[in-house]
C-alpha atoms as a PDB file:
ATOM      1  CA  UNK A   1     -20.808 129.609 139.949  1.00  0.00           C
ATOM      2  CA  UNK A   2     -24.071 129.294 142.502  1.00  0.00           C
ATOM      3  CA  UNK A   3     -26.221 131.612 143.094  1.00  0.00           C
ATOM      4  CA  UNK A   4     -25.769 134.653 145.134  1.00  0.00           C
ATOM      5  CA  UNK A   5     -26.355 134.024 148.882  1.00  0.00           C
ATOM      6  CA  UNK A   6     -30.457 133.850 150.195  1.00  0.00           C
ATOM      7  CA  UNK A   7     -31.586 132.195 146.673  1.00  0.00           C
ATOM      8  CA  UNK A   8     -31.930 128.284 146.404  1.00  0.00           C
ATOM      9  CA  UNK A   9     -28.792 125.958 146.755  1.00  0.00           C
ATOM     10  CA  UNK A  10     -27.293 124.381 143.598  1.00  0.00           C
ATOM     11  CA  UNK A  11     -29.233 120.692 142.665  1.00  0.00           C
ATOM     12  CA  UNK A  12     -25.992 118.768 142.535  1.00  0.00           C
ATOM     13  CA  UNK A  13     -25.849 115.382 140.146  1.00  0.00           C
ATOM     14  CA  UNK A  14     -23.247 113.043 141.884  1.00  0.00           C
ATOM     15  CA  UNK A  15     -22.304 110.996 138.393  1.00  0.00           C
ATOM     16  CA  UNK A  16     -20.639 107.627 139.779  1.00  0.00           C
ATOM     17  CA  UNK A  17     -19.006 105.071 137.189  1.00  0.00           C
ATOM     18  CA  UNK A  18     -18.897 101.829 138.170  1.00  0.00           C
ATOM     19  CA  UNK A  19     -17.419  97.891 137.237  1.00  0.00           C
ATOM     20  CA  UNK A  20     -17.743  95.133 139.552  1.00  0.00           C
ATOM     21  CA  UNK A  21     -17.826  97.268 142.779  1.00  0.00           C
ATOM     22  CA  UNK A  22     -20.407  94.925 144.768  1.00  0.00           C
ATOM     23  CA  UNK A  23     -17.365  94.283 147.142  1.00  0.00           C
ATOM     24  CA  UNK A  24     -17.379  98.486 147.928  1.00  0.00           C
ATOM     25  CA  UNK A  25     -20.764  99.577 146.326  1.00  0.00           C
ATOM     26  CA  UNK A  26     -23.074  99.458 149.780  1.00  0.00           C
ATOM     27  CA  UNK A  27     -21.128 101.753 151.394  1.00  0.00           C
ATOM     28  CA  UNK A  28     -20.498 104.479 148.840  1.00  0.00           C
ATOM     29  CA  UNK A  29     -24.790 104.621 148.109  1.00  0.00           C
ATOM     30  CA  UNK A  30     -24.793 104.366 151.879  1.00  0.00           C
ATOM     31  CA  UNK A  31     -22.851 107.456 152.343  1.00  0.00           C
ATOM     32  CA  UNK A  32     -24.523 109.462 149.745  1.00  0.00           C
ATOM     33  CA  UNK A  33     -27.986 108.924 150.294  1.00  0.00           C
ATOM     34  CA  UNK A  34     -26.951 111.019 153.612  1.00  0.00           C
ATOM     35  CA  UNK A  35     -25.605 114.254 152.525  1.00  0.00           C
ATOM     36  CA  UNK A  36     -26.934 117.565 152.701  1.00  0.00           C
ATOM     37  CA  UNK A  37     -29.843 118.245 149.576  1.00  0.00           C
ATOM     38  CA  UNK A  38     -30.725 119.010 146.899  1.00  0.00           C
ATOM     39  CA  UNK A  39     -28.725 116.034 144.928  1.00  0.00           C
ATOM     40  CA  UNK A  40     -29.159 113.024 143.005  1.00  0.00           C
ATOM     41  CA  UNK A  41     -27.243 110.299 142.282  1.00  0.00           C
ATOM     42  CA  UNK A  42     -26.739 109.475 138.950  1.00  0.00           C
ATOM     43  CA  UNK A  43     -25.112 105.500 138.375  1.00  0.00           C
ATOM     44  CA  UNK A  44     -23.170 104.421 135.148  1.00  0.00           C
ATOM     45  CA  UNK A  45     -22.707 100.647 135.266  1.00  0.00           C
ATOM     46  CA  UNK A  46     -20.058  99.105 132.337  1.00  0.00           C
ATOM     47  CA  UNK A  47     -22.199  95.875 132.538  1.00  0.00           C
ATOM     48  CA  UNK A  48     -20.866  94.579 135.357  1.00  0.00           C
ATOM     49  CA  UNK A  49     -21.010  90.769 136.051  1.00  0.00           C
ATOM     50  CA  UNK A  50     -20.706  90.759 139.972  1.00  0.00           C
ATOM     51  CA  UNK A  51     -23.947  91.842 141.679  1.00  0.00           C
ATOM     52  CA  UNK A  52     -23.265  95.640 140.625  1.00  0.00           C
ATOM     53  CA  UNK A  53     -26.209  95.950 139.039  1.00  0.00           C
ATOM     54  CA  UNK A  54     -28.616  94.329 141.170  1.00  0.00           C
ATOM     55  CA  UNK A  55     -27.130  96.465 144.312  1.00  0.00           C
ATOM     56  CA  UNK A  56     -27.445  99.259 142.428  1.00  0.00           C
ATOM     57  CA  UNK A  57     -31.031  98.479 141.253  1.00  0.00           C
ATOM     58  CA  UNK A  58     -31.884  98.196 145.129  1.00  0.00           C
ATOM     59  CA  UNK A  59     -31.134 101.465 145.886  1.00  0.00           C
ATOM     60  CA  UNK A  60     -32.755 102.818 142.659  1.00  0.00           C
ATOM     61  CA  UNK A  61     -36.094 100.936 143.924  1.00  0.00           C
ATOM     62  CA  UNK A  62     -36.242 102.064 147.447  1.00  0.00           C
ATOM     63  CA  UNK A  63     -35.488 105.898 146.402  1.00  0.00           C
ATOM     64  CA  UNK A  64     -36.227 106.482 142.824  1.00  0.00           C
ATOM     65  CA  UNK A  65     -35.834 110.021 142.387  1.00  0.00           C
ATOM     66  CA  UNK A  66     -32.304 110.260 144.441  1.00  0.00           C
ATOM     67  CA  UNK A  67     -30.942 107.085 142.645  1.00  0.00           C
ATOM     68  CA  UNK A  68     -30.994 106.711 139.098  1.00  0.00           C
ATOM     69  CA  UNK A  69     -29.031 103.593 137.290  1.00  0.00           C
ATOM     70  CA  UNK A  70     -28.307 103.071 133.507  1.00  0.00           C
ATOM     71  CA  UNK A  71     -26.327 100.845 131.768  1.00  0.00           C
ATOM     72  CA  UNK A  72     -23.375 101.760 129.622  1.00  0.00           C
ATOM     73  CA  UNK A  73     -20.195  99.717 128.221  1.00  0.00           C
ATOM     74  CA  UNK A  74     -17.289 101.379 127.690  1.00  0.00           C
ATOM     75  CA  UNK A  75     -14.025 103.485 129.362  1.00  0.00           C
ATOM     76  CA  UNK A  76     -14.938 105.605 132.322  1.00  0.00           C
ATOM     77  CA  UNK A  77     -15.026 108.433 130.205  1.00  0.00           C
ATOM     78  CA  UNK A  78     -17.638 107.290 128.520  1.00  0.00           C
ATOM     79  CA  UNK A  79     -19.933 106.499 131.760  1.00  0.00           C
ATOM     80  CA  UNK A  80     -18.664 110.056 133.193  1.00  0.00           C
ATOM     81  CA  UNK A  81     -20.229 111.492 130.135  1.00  0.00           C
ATOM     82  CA  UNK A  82     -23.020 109.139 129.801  1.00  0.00           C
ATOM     83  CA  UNK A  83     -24.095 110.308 133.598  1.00  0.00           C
ATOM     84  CA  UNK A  84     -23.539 113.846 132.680  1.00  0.00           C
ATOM     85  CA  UNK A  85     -25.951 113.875 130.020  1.00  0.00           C
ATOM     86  CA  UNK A  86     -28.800 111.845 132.166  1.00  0.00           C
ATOM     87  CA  UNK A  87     -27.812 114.661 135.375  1.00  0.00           C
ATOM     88  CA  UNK A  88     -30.874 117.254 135.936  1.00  0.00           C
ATOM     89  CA  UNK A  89     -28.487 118.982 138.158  1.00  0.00           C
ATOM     90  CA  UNK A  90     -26.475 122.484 137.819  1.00  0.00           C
ATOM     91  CA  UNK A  91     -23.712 121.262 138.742  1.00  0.00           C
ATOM     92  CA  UNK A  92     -21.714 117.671 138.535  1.00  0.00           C
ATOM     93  CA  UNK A  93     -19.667 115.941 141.116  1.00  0.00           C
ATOM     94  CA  UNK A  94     -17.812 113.075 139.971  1.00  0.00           C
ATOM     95  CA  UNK A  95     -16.282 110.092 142.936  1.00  0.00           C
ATOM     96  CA  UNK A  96     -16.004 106.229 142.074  1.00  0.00           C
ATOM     97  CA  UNK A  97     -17.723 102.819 143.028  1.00  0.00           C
ATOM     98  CA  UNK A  98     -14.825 102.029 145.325  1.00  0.00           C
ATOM     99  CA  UNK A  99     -15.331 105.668 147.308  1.00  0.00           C
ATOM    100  CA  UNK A 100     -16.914 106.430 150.740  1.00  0.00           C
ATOM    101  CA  UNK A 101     -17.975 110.188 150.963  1.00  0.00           C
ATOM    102  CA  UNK A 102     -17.715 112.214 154.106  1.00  0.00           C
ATOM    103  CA  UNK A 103     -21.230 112.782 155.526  1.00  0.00           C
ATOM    104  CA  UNK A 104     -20.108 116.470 154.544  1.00  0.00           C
ATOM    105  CA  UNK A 105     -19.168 116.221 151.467  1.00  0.00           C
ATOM    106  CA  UNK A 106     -21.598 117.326 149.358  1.00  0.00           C
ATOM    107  CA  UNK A 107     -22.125 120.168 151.834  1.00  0.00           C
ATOM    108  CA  UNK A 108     -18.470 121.078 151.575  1.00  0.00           C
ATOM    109  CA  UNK A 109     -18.346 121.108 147.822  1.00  0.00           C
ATOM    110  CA  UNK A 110     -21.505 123.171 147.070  1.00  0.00           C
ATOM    111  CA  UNK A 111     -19.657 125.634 149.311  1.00  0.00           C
ATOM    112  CA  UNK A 112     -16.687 125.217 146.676  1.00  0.00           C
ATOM    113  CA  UNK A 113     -19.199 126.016 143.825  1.00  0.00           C
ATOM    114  CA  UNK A 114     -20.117 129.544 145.277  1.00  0.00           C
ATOM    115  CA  UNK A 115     -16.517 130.579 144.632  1.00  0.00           C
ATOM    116  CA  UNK A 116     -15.342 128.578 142.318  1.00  0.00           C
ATOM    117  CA  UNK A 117     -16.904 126.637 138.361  1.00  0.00           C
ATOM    118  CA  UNK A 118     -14.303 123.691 139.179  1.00  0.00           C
ATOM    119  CA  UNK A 119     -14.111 122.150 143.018  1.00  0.00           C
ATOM    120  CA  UNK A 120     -11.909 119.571 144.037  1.00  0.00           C
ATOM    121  CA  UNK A 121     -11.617 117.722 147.605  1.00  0.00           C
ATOM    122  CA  UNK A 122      -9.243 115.635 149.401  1.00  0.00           C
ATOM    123  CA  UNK A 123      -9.544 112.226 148.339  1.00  0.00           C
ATOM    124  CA  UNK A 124      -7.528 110.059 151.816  1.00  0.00           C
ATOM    125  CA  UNK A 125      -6.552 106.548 150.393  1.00  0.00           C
ATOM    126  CA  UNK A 126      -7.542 103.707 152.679  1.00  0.00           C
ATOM    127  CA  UNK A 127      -6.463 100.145 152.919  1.00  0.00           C
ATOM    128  CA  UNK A 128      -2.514  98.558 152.960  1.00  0.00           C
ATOM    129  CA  UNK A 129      -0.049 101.200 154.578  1.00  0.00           C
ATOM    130  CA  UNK A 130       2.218 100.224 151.644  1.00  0.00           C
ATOM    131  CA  UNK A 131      -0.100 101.547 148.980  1.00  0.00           C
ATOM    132  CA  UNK A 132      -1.874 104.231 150.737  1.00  0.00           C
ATOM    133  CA  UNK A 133       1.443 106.214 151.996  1.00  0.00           C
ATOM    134  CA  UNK A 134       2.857 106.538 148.164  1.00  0.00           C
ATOM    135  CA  UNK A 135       2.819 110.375 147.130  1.00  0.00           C
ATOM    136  CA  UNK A 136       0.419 111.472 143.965  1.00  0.00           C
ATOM    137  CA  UNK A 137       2.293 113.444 141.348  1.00  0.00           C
ATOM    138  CA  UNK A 138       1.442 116.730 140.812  1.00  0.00           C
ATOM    139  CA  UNK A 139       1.151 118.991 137.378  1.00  0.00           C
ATOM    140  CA  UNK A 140       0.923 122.336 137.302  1.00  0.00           C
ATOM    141  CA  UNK A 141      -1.087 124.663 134.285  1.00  0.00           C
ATOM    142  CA  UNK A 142      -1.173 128.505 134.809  1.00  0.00           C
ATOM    143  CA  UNK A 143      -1.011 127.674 138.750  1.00  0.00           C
ATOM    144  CA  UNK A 144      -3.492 125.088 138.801  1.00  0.00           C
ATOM    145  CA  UNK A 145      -2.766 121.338 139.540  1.00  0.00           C
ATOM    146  CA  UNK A 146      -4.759 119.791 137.097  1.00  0.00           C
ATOM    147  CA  UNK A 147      -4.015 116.194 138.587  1.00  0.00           C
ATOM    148  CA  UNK A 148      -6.983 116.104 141.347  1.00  0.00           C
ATOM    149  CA  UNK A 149      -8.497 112.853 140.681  1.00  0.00           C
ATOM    150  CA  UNK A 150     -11.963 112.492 139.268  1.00  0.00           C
ATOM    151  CA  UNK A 151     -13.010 110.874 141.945  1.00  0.00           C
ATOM    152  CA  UNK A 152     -13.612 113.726 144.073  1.00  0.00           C
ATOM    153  CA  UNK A 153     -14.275 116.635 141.832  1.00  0.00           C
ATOM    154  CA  UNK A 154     -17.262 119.017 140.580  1.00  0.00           C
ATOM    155  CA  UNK A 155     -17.496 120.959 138.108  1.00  0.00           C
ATOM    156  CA  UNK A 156     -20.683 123.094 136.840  1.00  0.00           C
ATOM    157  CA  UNK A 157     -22.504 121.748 134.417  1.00  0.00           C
ATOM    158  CA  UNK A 158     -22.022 124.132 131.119  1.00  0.00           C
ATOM    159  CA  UNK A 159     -18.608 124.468 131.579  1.00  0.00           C
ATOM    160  CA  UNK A 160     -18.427 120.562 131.431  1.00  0.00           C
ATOM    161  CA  UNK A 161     -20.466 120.566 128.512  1.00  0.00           C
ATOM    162  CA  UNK A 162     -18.479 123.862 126.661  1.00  0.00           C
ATOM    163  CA  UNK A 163     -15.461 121.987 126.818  1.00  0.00           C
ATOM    164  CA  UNK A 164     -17.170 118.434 125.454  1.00  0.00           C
ATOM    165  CA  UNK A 165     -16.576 116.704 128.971  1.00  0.00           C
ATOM    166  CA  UNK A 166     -14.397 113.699 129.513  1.00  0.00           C
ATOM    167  CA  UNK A 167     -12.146 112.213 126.100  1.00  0.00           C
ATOM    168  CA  UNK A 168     -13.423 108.814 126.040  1.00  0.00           C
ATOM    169  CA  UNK A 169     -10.068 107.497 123.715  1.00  0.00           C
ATOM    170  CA  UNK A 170      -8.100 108.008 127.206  1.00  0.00           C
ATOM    171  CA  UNK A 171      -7.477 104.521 129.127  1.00  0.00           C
ATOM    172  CA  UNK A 172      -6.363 106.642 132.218  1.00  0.00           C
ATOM    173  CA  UNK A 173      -5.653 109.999 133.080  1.00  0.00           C
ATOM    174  CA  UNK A 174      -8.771 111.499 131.507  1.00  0.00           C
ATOM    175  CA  UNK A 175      -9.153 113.644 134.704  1.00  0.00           C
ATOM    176  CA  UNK A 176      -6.062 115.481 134.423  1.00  0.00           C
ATOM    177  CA  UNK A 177      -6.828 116.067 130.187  1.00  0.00           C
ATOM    178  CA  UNK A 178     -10.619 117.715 131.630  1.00  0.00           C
ATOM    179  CA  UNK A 179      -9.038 119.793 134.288  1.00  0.00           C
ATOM    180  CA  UNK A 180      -6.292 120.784 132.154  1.00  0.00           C
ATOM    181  CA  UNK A 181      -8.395 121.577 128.994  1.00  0.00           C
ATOM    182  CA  UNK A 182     -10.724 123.455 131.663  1.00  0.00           C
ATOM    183  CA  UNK A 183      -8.090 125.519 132.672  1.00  0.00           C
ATOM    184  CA  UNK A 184      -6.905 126.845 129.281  1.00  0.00           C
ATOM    185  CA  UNK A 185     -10.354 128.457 128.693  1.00  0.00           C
ATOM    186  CA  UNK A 186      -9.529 130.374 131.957  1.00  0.00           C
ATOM    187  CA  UNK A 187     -11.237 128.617 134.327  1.00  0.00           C
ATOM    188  CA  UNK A 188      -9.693 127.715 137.810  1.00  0.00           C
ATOM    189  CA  UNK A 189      -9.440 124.677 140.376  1.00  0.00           C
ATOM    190  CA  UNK A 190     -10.549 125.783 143.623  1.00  0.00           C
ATOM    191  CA  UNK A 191      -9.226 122.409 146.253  1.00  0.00           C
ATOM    192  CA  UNK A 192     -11.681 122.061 149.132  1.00  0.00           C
ATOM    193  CA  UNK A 193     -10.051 119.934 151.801  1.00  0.00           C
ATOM    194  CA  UNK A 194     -12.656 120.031 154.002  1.00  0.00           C
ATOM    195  CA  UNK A 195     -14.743 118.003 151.238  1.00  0.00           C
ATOM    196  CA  UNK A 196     -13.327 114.594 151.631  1.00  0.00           C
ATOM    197  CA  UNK A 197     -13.646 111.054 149.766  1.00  0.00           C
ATOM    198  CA  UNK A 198     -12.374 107.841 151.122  1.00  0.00           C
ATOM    199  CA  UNK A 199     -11.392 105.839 148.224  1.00  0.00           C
ATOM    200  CA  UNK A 200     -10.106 102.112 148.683  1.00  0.00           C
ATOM    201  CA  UNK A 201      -6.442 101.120 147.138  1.00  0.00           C
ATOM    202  CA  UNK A 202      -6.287  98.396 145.318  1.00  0.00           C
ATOM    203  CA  UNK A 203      -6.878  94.958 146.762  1.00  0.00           C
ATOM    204  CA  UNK A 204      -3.106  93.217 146.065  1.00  0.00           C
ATOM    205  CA  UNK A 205       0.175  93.945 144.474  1.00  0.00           C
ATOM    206  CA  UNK A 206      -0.650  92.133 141.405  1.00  0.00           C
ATOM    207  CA  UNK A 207      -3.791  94.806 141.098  1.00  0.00           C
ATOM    208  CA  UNK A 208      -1.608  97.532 142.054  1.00  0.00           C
ATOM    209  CA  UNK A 209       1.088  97.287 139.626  1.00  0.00           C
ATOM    210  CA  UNK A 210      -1.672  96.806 136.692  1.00  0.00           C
ATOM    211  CA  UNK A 211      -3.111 100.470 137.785  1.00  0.00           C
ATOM    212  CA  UNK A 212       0.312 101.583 137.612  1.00  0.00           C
ATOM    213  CA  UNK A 213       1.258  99.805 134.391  1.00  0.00           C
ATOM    214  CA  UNK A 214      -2.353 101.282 133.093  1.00  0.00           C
ATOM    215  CA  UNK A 215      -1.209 105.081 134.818  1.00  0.00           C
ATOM    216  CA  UNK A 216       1.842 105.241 133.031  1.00  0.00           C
ATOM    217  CA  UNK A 217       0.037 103.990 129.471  1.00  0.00           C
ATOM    218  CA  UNK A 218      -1.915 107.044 129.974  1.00  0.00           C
ATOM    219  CA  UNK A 219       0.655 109.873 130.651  1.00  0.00           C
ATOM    220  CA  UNK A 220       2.074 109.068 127.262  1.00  0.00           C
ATOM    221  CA  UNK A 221      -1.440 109.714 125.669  1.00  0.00           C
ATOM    222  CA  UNK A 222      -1.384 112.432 127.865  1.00  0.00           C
ATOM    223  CA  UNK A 223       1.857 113.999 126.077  1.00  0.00           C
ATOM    224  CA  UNK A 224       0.260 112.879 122.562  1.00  0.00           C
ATOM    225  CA  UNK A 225      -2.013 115.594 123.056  1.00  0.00           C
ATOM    226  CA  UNK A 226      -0.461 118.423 125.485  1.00  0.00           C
ATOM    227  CA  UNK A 227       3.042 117.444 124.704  1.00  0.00           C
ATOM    228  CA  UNK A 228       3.494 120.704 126.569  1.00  0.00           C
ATOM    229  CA  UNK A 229       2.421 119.491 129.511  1.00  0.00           C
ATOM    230  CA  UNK A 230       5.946 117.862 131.177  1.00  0.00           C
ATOM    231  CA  UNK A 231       7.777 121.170 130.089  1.00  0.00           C
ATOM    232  CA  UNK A 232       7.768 122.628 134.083  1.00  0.00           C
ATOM    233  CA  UNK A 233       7.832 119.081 135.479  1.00  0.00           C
ATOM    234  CA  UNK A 234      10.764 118.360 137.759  1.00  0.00           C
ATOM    235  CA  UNK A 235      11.857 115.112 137.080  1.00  0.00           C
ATOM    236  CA  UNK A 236      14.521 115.038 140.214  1.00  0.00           C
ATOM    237  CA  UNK A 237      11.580 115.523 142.295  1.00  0.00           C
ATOM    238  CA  UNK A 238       9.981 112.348 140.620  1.00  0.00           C
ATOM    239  CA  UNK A 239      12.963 110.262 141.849  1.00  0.00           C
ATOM    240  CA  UNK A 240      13.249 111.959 145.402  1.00  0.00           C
ATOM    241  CA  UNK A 241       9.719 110.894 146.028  1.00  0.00           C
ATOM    242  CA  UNK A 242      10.182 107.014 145.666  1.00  0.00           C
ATOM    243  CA  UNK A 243      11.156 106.271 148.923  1.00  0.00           C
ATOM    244  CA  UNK A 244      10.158 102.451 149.529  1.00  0.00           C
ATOM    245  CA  UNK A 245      10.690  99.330 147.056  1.00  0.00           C
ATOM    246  CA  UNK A 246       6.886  99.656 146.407  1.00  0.00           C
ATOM    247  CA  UNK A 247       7.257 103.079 145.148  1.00  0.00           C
ATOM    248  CA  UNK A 248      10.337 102.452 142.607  1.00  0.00           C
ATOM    249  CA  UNK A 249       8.194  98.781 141.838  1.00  0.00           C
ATOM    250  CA  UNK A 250       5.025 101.515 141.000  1.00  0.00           C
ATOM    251  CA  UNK A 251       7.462 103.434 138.944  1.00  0.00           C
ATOM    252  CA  UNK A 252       8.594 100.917 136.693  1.00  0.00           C
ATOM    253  CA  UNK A 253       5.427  99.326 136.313  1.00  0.00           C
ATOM    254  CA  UNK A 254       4.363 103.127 134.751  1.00  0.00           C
ATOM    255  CA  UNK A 255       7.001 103.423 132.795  1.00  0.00           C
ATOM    256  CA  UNK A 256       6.616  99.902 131.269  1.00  0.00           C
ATOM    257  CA  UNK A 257       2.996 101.407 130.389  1.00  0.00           C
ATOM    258  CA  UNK A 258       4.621 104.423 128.867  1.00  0.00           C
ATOM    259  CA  UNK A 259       7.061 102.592 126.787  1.00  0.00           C
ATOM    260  CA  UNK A 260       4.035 100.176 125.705  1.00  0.00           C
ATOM    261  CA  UNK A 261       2.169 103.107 124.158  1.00  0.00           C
ATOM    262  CA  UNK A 262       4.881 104.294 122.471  1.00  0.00           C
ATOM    263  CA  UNK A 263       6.064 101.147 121.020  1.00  0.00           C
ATOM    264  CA  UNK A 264       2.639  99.563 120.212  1.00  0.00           C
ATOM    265  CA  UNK A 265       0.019 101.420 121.078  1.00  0.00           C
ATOM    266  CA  UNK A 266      -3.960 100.857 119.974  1.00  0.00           C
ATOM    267  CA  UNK A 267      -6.404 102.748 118.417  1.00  0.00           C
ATOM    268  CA  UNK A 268      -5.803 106.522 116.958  1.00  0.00           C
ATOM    269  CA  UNK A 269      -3.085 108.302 118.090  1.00  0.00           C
ATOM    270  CA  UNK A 270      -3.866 111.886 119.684  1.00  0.00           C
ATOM    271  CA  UNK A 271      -2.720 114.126 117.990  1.00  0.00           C
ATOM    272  CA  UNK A 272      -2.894 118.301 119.717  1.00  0.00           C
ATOM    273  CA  UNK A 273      -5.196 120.694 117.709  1.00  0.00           C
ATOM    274  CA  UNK A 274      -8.163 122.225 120.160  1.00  0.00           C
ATOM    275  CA  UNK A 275      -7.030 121.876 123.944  1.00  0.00           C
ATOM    276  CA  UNK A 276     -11.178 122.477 124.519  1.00  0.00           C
ATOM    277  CA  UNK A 277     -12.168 119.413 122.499  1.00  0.00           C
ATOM    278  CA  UNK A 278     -11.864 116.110 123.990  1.00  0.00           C
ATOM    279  CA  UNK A 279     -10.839 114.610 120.393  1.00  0.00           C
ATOM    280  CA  UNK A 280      -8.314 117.329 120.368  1.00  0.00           C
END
C-alpha cells in the first residue's frame, strides 16, 4: 500500500502494450503526459509496422524521462511483463494503446493505492452504440471480481512480482488469471470509479467477432488452469444478458473460440498446480 499520509506520493509506472495503435496512439500519450506526478510512462511495442514506433519515439524524444519505449515481440503478457521489469516505479498501472485516460486518472488511482495493493477503474467503451452497450461478464473469487480489464488496473509492484506477473501462454484473458491468482494469496480488488479510461471498441463487426472468437479461446484456457473458476457462475444470467442480435452474434463467436481450444488447441496445455505461478 502507499505510504502513510504527509510522506511522498507513490512514483507510479503506467506500463502500456501496444500493436499498430498509430490510428489511437496520440491521444492516449496525450492524455498521460497530463496527469498528476510522480509517473512515467513505460511503452512495450510488439514491432509494430504502422507508425507505432515512430509516434512513440516522438514522445520518448521530446520528454525522455516521462516516456520510455522498448521493443518487444510477443502476447501482451509478455509486453505487460516486459514493461514491468523496465518500471522504476512502486507501483504499476496497466491501460492499452487504444485508451484515453481521464485527466484524473492517475490522481484517482494513487488514491486507490493508499487503501488498497490492487486498484481497478472504470474503463467507459467508446465508439458504435452496438458494441459499446454489450454488458462485460463478471467472475467472482472470495468476493472479488477478478474480471476488471487490464486496461485500467494497478497493482503495487512486489505483489506483481510475488505472484510472477502476467502468464504469457494466455492468448486472452490473462487479466482475469493475475487478478484471480492475486486474490488467492489474500490480496483484494479495490474498484475506483472515479479513475476512468476511455478505451475504443473495435473498428467493424468483422474485428469484433475476432475479439470475441479470441475471448472465448481464452476462457477455456482459463478453466485449464482454475477449472474451479465457473463453479458459482450463473449461466441463466449469461443468456438473460444477450439482449440484441449483436450480443447472441458475440456469444457464438466465443463459444466457437471455446470449442476451438478444446478441439485443437496449440501449444502446452495448462494444466492447475500453483494458482501464484503464472505457468501454474
Amino acid at each position: 500500500m502507499a505510504s502513510e499520509a504527509g510522506a511522498e506520493p507513490p512514483f507510479i509506472s503506467v506500463v502500456v502494450t501496444v500493436k499498430n495503435e498509430a490510428r489511437h496512439l496520440h491521444r492516449l500519450l496525450d492524455s498521460l503526459r497530463v496527469q498528476e506526478p510522480p509517473f512515467e510512462v513505460v511503452l512495450v511495442d510488439a514491432l509494430s509496422r504502422d507508425g507505432t514506433w515512430e509516434i512513440a519515439g516522438e514522445f520518448a524524444r521530446a520528454e525522455p524521462e516521462r516516456f520510455r519505449i522498448f521493443q518487444r515481440y510477443g502476447s501482451r503478457g509478455i509486453g505487460r511483463n516486459t514493461g514491468a521489469e523496465k518500471a522504476r516505479g512502486t507501483h504499476l498501472a496497466f491501460t492499452d494503446g487504444d485508451c484515453i485516460a481521464d485527466s484524473r486518472w492517475l490522481a484517482e488511482i494513487r488514491k486507490g493505492f493508499a487503501r488498497s495493493r490492487i486498484v481497478a477503474g472504470r474503463s467507459v467503451a467508446i465508439g458504435s452504440p452496438h458494441y459499446v452497450d454489450l454488458e462485460r461478464v463478471e467472475l467472482y473469487q472470495q468476493g472479488n471480481d477478478v474480471t476488471f480489464p487490464s486496461c485500467n488496473l494497478g497493482y503495487e509492484k512486489a505483489l506483481f512480482q510475488a505472484i510472477h506477473g502476467f502468464d504469457p501462454r494466455l492468448i486472452t484473458a490473462e487479466d482475469i488469471d493475475l487478478n484471480l491468482r492475486a486474490v488467492l494469496t489474500g490480496a483484494s480488488i479495490l474498484y475506483v470509479p472515479e479513475a476512468q479510461i476511455y478505451h475504443h471498441v473495435r473498428s467493424n463487426f468483422v474485428r469484433f467477432l475476432y475479439q470475441a472468437f479470441w475471448n472465448g479461446y481464452g476462457r477455456k484456457q482459463l478453466t485449464e488452469k482454475h477449472g474451479s473458476l465457473w463453479g458459482n457462475y450463473r449461466y441463466s444470467r449469461l443468456l438473460h444478458d444477450q439482449r440484441t442480435p449483436i450480443a447472441w452474434m458475440r456469444l457464438a463467436a466465443a463459444m466457437t473460440g471455446y470449442l476451438a481450444r478444446v478441439l485443437t488447441g496449440y501449444g502446452e496445455r495448462l494444466t492447475p498446480t500453483d494458482p501464484t505461478r503464472p505457468g501454474a
